[in-house]
C-alpha atoms as a PDB file:
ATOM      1  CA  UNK A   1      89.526 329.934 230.809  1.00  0.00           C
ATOM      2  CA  UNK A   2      88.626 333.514 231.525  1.00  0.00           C
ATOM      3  CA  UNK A   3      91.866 335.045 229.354  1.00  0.00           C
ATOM      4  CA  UNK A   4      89.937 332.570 227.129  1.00  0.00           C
ATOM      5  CA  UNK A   5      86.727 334.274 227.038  1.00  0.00           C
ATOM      6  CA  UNK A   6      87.976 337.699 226.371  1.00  0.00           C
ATOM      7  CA  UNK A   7      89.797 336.758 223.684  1.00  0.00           C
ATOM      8  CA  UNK A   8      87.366 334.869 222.005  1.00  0.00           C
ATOM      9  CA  UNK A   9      84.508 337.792 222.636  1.00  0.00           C
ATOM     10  CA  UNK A  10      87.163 340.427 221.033  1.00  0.00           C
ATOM     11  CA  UNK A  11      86.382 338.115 217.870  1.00  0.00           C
ATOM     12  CA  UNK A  12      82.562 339.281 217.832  1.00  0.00           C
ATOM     13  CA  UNK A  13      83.544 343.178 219.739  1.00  0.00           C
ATOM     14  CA  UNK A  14      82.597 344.310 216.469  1.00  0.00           C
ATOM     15  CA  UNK A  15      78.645 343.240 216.535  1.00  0.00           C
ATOM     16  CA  UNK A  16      77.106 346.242 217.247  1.00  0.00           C
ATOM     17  CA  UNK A  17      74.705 344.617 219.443  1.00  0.00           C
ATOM     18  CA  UNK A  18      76.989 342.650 221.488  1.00  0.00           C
ATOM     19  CA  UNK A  19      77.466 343.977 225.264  1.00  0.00           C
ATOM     20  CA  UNK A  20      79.265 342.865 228.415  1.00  0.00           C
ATOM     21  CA  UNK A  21      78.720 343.634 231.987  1.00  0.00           C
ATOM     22  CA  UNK A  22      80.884 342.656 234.734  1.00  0.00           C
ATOM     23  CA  UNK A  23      80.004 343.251 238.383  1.00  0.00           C
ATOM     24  CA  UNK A  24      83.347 345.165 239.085  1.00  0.00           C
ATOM     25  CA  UNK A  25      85.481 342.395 238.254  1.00  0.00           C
ATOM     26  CA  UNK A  26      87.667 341.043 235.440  1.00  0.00           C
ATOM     27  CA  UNK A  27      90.876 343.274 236.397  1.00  0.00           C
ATOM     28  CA  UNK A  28      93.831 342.507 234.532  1.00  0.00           C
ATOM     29  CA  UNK A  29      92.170 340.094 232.649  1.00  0.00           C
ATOM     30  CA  UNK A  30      89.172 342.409 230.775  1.00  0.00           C
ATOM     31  CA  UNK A  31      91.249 345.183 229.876  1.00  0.00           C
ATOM     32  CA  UNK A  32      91.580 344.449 226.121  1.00  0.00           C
ATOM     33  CA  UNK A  33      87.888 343.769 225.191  1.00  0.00           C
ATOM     34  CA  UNK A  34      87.014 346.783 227.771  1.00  0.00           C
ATOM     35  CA  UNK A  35      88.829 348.698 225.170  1.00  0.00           C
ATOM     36  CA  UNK A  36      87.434 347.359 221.986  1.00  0.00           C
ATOM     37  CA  UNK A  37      83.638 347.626 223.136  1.00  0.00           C
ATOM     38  CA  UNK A  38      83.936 351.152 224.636  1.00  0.00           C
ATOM     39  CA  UNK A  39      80.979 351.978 225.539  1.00  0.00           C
ATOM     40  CA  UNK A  40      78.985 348.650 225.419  1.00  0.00           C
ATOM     41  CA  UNK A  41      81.438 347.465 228.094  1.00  0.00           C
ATOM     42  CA  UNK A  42      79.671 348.219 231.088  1.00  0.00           C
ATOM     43  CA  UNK A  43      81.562 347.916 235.066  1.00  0.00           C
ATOM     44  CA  UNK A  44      78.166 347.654 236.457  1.00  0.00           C
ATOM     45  CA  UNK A  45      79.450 347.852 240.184  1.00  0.00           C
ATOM     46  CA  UNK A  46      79.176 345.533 242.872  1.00  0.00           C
ATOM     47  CA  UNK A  47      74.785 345.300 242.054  1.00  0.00           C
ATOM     48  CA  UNK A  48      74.690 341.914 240.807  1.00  0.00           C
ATOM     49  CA  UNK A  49      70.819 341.820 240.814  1.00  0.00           C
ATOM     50  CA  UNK A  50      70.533 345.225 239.171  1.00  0.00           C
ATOM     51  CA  UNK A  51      72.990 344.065 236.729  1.00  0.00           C
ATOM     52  CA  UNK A  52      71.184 340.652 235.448  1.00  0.00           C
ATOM     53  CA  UNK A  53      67.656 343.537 234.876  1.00  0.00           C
ATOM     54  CA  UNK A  54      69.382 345.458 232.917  1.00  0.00           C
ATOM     55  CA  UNK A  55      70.527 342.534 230.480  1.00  0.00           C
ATOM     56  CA  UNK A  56      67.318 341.887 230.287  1.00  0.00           C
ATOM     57  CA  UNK A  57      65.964 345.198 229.287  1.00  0.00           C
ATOM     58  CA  UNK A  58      68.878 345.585 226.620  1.00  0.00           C
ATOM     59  CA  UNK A  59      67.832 341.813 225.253  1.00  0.00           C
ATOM     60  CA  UNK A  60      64.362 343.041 225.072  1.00  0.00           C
ATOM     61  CA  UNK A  61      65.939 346.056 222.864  1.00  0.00           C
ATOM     62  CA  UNK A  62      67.603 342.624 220.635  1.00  0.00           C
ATOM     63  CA  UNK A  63      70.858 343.253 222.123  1.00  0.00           C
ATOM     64  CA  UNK A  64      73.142 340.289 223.199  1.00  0.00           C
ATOM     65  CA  UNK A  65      74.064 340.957 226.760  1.00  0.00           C
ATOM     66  CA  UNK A  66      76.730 338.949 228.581  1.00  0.00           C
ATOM     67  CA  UNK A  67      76.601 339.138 232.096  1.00  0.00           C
ATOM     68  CA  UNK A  68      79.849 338.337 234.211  1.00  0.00           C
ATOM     69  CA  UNK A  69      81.302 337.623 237.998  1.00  0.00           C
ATOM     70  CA  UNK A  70      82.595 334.956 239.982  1.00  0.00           C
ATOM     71  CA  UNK A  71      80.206 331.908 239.997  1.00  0.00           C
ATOM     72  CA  UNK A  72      77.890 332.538 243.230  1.00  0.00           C
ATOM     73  CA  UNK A  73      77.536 336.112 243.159  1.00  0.00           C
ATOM     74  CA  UNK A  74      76.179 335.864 239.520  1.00  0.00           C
ATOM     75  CA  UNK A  75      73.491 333.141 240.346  1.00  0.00           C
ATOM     76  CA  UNK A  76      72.825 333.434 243.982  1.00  0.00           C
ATOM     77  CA  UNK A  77      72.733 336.988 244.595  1.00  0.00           C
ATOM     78  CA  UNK A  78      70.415 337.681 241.410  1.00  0.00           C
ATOM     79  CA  UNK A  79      68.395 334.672 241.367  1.00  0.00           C
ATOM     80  CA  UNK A  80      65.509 336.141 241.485  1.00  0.00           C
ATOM     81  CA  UNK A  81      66.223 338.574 238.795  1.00  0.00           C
ATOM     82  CA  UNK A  82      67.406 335.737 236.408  1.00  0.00           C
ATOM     83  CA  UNK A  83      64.365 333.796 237.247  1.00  0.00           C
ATOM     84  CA  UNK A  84      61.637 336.814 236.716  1.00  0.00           C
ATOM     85  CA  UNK A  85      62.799 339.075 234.256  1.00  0.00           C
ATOM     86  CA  UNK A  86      65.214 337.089 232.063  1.00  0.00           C
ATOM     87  CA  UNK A  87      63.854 333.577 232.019  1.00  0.00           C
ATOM     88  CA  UNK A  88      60.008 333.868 232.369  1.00  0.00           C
ATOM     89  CA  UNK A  89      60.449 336.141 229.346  1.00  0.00           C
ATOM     90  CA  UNK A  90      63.130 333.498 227.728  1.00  0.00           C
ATOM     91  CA  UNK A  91      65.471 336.363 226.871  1.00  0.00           C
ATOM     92  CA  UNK A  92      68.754 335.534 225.326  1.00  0.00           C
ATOM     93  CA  UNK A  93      71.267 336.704 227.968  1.00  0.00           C
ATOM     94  CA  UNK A  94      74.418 334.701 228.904  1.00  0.00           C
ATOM     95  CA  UNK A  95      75.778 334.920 232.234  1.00  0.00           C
ATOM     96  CA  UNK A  96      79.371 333.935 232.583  1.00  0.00           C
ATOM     97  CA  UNK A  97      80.199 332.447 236.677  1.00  0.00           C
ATOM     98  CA  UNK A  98      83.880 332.019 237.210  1.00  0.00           C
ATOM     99  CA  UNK A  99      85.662 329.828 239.203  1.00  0.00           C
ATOM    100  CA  UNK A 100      82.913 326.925 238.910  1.00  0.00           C
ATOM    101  CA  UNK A 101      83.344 323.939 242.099  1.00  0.00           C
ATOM    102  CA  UNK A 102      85.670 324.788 244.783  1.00  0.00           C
ATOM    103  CA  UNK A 103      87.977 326.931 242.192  1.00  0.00           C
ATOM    104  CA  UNK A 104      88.222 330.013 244.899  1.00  0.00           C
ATOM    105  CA  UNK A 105      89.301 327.581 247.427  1.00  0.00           C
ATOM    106  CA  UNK A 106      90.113 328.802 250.544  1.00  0.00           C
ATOM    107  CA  UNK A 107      88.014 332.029 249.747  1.00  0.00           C
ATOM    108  CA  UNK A 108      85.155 329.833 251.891  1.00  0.00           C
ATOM    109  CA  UNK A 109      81.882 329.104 251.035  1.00  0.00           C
ATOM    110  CA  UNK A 110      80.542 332.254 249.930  1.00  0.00           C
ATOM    111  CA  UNK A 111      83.040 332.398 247.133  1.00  0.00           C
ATOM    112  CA  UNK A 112      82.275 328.271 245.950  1.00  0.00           C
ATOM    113  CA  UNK A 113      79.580 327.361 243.420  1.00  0.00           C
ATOM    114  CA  UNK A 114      78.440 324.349 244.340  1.00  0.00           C
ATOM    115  CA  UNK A 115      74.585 323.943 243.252  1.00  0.00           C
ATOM    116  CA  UNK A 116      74.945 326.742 240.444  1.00  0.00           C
ATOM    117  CA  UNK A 117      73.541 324.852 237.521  1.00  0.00           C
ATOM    118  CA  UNK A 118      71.356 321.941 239.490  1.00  0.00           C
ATOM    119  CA  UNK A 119      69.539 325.766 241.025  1.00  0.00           C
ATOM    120  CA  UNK A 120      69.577 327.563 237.561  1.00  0.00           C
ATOM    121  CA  UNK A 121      68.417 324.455 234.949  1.00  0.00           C
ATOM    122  CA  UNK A 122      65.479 324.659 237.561  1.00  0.00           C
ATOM    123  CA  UNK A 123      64.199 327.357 235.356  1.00  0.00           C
ATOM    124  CA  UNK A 124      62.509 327.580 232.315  1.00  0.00           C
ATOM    125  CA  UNK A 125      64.471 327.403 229.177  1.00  0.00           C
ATOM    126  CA  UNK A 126      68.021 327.926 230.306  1.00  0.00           C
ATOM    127  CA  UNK A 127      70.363 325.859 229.255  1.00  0.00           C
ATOM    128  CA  UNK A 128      74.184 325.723 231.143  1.00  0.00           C
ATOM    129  CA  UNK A 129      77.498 324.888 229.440  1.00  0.00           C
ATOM    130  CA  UNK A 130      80.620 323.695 231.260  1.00  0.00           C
ATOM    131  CA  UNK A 131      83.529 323.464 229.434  1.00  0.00           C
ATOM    132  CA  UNK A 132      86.069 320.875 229.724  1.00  0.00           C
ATOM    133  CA  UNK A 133      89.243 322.191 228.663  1.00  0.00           C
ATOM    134  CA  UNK A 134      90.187 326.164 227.476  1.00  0.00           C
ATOM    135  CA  UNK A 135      89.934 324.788 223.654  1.00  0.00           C
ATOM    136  CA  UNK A 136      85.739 324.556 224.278  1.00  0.00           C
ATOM    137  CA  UNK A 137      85.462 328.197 225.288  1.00  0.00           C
ATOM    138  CA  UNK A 138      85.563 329.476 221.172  1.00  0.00           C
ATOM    139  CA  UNK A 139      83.526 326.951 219.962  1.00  0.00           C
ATOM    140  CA  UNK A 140      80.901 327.190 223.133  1.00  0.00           C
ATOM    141  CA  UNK A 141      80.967 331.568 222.424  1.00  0.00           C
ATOM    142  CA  UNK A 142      80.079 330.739 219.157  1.00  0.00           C
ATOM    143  CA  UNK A 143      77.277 328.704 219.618  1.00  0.00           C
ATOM    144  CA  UNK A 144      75.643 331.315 222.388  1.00  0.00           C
ATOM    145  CA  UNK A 145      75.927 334.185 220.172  1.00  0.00           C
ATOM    146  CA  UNK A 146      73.532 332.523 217.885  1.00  0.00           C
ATOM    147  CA  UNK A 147      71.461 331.313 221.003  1.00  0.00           C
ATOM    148  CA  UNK A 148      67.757 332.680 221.468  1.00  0.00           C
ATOM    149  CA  UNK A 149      67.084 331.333 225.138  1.00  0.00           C
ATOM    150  CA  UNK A 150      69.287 332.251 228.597  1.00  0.00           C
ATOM    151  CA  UNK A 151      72.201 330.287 228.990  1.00  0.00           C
ATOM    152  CA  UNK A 152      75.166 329.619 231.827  1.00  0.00           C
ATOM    153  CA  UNK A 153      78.546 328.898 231.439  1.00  0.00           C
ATOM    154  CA  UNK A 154      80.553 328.051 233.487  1.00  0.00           C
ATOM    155  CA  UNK A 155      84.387 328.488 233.751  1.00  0.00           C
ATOM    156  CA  UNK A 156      87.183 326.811 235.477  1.00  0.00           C
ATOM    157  CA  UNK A 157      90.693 326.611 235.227  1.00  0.00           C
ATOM    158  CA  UNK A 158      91.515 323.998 232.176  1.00  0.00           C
ATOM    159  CA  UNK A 159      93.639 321.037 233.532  1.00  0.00           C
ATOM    160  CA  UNK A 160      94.193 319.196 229.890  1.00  0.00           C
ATOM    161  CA  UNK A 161      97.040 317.313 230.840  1.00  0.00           C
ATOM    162  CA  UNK A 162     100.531 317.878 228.635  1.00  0.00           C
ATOM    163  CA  UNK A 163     101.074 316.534 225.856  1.00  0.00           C
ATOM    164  CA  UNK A 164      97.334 315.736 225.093  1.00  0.00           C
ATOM    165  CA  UNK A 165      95.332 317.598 222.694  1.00  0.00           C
ATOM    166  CA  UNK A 166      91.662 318.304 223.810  1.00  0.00           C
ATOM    167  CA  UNK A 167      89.529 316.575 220.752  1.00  0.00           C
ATOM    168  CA  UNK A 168      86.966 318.392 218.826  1.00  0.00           C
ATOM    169  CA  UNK A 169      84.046 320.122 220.937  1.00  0.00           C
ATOM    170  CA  UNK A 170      80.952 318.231 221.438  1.00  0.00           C
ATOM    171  CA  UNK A 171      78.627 318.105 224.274  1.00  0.00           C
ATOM    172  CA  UNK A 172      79.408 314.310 224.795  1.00  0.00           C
ATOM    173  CA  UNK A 173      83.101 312.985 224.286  1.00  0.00           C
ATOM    174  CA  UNK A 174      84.620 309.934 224.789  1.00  0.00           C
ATOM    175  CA  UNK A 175      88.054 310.145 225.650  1.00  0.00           C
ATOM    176  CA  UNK A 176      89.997 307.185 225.915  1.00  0.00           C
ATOM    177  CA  UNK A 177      87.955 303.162 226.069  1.00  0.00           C
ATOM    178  CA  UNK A 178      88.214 300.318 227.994  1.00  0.00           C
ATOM    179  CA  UNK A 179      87.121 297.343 229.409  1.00  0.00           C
ATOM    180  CA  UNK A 180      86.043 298.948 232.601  1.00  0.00           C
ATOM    181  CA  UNK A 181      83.353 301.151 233.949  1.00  0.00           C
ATOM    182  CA  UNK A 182      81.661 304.038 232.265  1.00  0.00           C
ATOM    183  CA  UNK A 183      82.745 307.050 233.695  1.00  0.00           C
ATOM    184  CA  UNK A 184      81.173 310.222 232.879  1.00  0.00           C
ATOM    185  CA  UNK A 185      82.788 313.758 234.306  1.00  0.00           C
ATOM    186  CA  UNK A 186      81.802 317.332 233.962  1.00  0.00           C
ATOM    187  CA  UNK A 187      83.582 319.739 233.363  1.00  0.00           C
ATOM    188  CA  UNK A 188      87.755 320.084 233.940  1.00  0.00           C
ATOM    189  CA  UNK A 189      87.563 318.016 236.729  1.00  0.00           C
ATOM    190  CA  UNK A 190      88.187 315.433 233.960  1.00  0.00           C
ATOM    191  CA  UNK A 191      91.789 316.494 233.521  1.00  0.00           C
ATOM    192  CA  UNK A 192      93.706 314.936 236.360  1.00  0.00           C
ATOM    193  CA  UNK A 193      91.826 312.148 235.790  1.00  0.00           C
ATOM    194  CA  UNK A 194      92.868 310.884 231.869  1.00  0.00           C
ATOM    195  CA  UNK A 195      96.216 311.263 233.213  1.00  0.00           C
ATOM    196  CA  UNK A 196      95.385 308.464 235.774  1.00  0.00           C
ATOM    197  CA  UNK A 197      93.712 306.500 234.040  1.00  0.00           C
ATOM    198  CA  UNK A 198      95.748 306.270 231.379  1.00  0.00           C
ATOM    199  CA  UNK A 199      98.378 304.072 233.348  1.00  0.00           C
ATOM    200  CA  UNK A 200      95.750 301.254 233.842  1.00  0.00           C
ATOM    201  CA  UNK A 201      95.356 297.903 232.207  1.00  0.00           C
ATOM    202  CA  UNK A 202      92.975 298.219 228.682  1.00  0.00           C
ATOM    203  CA  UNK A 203      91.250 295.367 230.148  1.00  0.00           C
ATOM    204  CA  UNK A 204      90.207 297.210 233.340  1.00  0.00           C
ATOM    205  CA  UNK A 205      90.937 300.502 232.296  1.00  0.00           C
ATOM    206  CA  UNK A 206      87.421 302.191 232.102  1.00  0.00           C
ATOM    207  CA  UNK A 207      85.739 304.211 229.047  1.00  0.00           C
ATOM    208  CA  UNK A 208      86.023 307.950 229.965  1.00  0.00           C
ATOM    209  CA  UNK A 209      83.610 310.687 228.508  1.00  0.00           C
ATOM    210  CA  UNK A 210      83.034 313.841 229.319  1.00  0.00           C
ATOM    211  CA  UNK A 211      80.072 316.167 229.149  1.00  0.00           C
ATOM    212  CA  UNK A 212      79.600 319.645 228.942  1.00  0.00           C
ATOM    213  CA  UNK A 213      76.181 320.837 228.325  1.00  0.00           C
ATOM    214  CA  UNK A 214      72.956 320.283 230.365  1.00  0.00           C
ATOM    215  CA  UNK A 215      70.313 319.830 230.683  1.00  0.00           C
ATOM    216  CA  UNK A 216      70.328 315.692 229.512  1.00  0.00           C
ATOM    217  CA  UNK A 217      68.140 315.008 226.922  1.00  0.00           C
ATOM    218  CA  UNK A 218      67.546 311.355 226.889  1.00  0.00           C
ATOM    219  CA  UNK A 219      67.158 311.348 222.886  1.00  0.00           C
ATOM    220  CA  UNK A 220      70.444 313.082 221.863  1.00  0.00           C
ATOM    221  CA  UNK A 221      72.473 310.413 224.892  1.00  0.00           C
ATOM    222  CA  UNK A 222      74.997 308.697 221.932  1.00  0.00           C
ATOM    223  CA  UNK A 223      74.592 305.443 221.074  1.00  0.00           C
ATOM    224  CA  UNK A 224      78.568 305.208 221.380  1.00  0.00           C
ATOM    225  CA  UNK A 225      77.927 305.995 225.097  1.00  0.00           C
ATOM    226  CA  UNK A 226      75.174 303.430 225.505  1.00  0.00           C
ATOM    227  CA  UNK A 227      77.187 300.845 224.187  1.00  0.00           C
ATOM    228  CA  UNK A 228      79.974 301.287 226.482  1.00  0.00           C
ATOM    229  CA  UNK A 229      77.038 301.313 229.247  1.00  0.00           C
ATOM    230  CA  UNK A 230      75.336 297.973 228.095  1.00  0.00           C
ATOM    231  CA  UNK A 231      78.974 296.470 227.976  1.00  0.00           C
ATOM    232  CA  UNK A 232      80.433 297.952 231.330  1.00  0.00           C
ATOM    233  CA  UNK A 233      76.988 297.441 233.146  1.00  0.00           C
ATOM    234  CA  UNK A 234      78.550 300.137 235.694  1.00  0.00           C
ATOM    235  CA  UNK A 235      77.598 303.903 235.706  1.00  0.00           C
ATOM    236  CA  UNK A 236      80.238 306.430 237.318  1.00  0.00           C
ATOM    237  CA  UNK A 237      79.486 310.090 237.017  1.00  0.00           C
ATOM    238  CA  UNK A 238      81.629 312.171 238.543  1.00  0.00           C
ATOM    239  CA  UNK A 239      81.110 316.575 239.176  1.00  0.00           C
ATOM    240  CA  UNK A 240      82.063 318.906 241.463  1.00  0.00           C
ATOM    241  CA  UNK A 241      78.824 320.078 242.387  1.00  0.00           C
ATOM    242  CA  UNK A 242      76.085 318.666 244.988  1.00  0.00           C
ATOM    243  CA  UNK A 243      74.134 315.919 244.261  1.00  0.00           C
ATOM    244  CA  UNK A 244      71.035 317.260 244.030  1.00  0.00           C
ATOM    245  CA  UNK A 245      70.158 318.573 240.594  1.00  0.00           C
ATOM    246  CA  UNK A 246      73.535 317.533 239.524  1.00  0.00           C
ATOM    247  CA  UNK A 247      74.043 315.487 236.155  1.00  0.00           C
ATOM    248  CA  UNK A 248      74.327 312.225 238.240  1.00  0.00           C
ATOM    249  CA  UNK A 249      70.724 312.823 238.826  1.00  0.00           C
ATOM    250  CA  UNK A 250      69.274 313.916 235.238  1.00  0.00           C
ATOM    251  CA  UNK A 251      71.634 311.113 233.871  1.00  0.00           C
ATOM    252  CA  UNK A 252      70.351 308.575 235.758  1.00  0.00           C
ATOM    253  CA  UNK A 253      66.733 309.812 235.333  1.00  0.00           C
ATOM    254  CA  UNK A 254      67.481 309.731 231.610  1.00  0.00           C
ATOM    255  CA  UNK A 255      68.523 306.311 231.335  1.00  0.00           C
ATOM    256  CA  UNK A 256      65.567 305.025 233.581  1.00  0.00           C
ATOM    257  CA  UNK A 257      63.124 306.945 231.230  1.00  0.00           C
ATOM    258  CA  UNK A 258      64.512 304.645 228.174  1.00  0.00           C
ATOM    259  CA  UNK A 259      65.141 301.054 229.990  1.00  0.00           C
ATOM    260  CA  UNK A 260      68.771 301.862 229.683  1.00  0.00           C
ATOM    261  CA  UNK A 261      69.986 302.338 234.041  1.00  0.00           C
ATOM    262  CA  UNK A 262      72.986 299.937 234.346  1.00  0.00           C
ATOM    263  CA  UNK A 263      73.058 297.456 237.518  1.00  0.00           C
ATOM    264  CA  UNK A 264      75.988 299.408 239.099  1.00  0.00           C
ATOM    265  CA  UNK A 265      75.383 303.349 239.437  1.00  0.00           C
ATOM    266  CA  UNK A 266      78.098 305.051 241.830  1.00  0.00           C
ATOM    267  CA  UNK A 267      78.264 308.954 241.935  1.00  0.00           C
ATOM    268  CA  UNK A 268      80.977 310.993 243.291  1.00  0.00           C
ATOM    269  CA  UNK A 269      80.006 315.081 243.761  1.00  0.00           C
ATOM    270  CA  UNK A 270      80.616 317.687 245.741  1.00  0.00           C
ATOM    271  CA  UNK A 271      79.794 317.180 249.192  1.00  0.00           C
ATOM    272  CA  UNK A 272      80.099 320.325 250.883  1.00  0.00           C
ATOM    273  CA  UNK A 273      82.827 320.646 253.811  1.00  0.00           C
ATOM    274  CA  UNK A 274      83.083 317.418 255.652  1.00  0.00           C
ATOM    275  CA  UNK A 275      86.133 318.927 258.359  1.00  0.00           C
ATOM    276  CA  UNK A 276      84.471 321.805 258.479  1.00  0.00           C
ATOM    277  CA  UNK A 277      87.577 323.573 257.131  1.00  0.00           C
ATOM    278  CA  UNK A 278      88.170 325.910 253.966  1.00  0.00           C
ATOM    279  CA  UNK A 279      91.283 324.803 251.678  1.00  0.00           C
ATOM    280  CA  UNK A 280      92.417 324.683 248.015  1.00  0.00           C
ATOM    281  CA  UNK A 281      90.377 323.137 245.407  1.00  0.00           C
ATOM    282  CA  UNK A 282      92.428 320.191 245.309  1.00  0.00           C
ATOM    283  CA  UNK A 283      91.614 320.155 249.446  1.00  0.00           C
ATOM    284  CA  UNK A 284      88.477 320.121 249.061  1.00  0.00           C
ATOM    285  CA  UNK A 285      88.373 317.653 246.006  1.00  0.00           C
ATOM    286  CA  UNK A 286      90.129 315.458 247.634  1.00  0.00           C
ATOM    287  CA  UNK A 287      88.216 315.369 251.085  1.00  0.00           C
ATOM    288  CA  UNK A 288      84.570 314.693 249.144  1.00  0.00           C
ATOM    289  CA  UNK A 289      86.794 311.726 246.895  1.00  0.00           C
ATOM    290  CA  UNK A 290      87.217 314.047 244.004  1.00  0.00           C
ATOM    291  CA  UNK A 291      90.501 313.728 243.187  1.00  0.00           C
ATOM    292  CA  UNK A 292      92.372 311.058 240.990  1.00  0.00           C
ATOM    293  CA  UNK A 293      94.001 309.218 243.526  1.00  0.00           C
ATOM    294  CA  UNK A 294      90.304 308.662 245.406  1.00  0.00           C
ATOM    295  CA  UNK A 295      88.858 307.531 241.965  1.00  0.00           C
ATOM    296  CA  UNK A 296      91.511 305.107 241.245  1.00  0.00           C
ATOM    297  CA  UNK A 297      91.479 303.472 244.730  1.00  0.00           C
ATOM    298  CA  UNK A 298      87.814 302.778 244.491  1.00  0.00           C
ATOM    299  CA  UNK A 299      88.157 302.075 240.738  1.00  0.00           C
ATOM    300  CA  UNK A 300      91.164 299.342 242.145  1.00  0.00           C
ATOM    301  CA  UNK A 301      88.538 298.195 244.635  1.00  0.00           C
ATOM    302  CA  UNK A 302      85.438 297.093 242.042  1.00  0.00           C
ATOM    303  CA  UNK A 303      85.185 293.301 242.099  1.00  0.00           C
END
């Protein structure tokens, strides 16, 4: 997704106002918008929290900062920077944290982002996007240059499965329906998935949606997605973050506040590093029950 994102940002390199600072990363991957911004592409050097202050100041000037680096250095290391000068003042800056989940896998902890937007929707006004598949990326860019609070978004590595088309971008998307549960994923985790579940029975098969923008606000929830609810009477959510402030939390907190919480709730997230080990993604997916092949067994397993 991040070859994505610079090629979709070379589409606005012309807006005078537009600028993009990276914390000394982005090689072989940057170059080309690097070179169309000139000088409002800006290698700010390993100073993460210096970097998200200066956004700020240049969105005070009504400039459209970007801010990017790999997931936890853009939100934990500058936390406090995001929280007190770019949020409290609801500035319009967009910080970009690749690799999202376990996606730096056996890089270790320090490298995984596993409570990025459950610790930054804790703050006033932001709002965090987490694409699905590379095709969201334009249409998400779009939509945050014409944004006028902070924002997140998050990339991963897109995992559409071949030969399926990703459908038209929407925060909520139902992907395939059934006569099973309603599962809800964030983010690309959703892509080995539809391949799975596409071999099931219709009758037991379940409905699969994906979201990719948070907060959850309980009056935009589609009534398509209801409906599948009230019929399934079972709530999976599935994201490769922790628990707390994840969207298994807000979701079900949403559907309480309406008189609309299923019987059946189950919620699959990141759990950290039962073994105690560092691994691939797919390592660690799989050890916290992330992974297809978990989901279908317990899926196989619902009376």
């Amino acid at each position: 997704m991040r070859n994505v994102l610079c090629q979709s940002l070379l589409s606005h390199a012309e807006n005078p106002n537009l600028v993009f600072l990276t914390g000394d990363l982005g090689f072989q991957a940057l170059e080309p918008l690097r070179d169309a911004m000139g000088r409002r592409f800006i290698n700010a050097g390993v100073a993460e929290q210096n970097m998200v202050s200066v956004a700020a100041g240049l969105a005070r000037t009504n400039m459209r900062p970007w801010v990017y680096s790999i997931a936890p250095f853009l939100y934990a290391r500058p936390y406090e920077q995001i929280r007190n000068d770019v949020c409290m003042h609801g500035l319009p800056v967009t910080m970009v944290g690749n690799g999202g989940g376990y996606a730096y896998g056996v890089m270790g902890g320090t490298h995984h982002a596993l409570e990025d937007y459950g610790a930054l929707l804790c703050l006033s006004g932001l709002r965090a996007y987490i694409p699905a598949f590379a095709a969201d990326v334009p249409p998400t860019i779009d939509q945050l240059m014409t944004s006028d609070r902070p924002a997140y978004l998050r990339l991963g590595r897109c995992e559409l499965p071949k030969p399926a088309l990703a459908p038209a971008y929407a925060p909520w998307r139902r992907l395939m329906a059934g006569g099973g549960p309603t599962i809800l994923v964030v983010g690309p985790l959703v892509g080995g998935l539809w391949t799975a579940l596409e071999s099931m029975p219709d009758d037991c098969r379940p409905s699969l949606w994906i979201l990719t923008e948070l907060p959850i606000d309980e009056s935009i929830i589609p009534t398509a997605f209801l409906d599948d609810l009230r019929a399934s009477t079972h709530l999976f959510v599935i994201e490769e973050h922790v628990v707390q402030g994840g969207a298994g939390q807000m979701l079900a907190l949403a559907l309480a506040s309406i008189g609309k919480m299923p019987s059946r709730f189950t919620h699959r997230c990141a759990r950290g590093y039962p073994s105690g080990r560092y691994g691939s993604q797919s390592f660690h997916r799989k050890e916290c029950g992330l992974d297809a092949e978990s989901i279908l067994s317990e899926l196989g397993g619902l009376g």
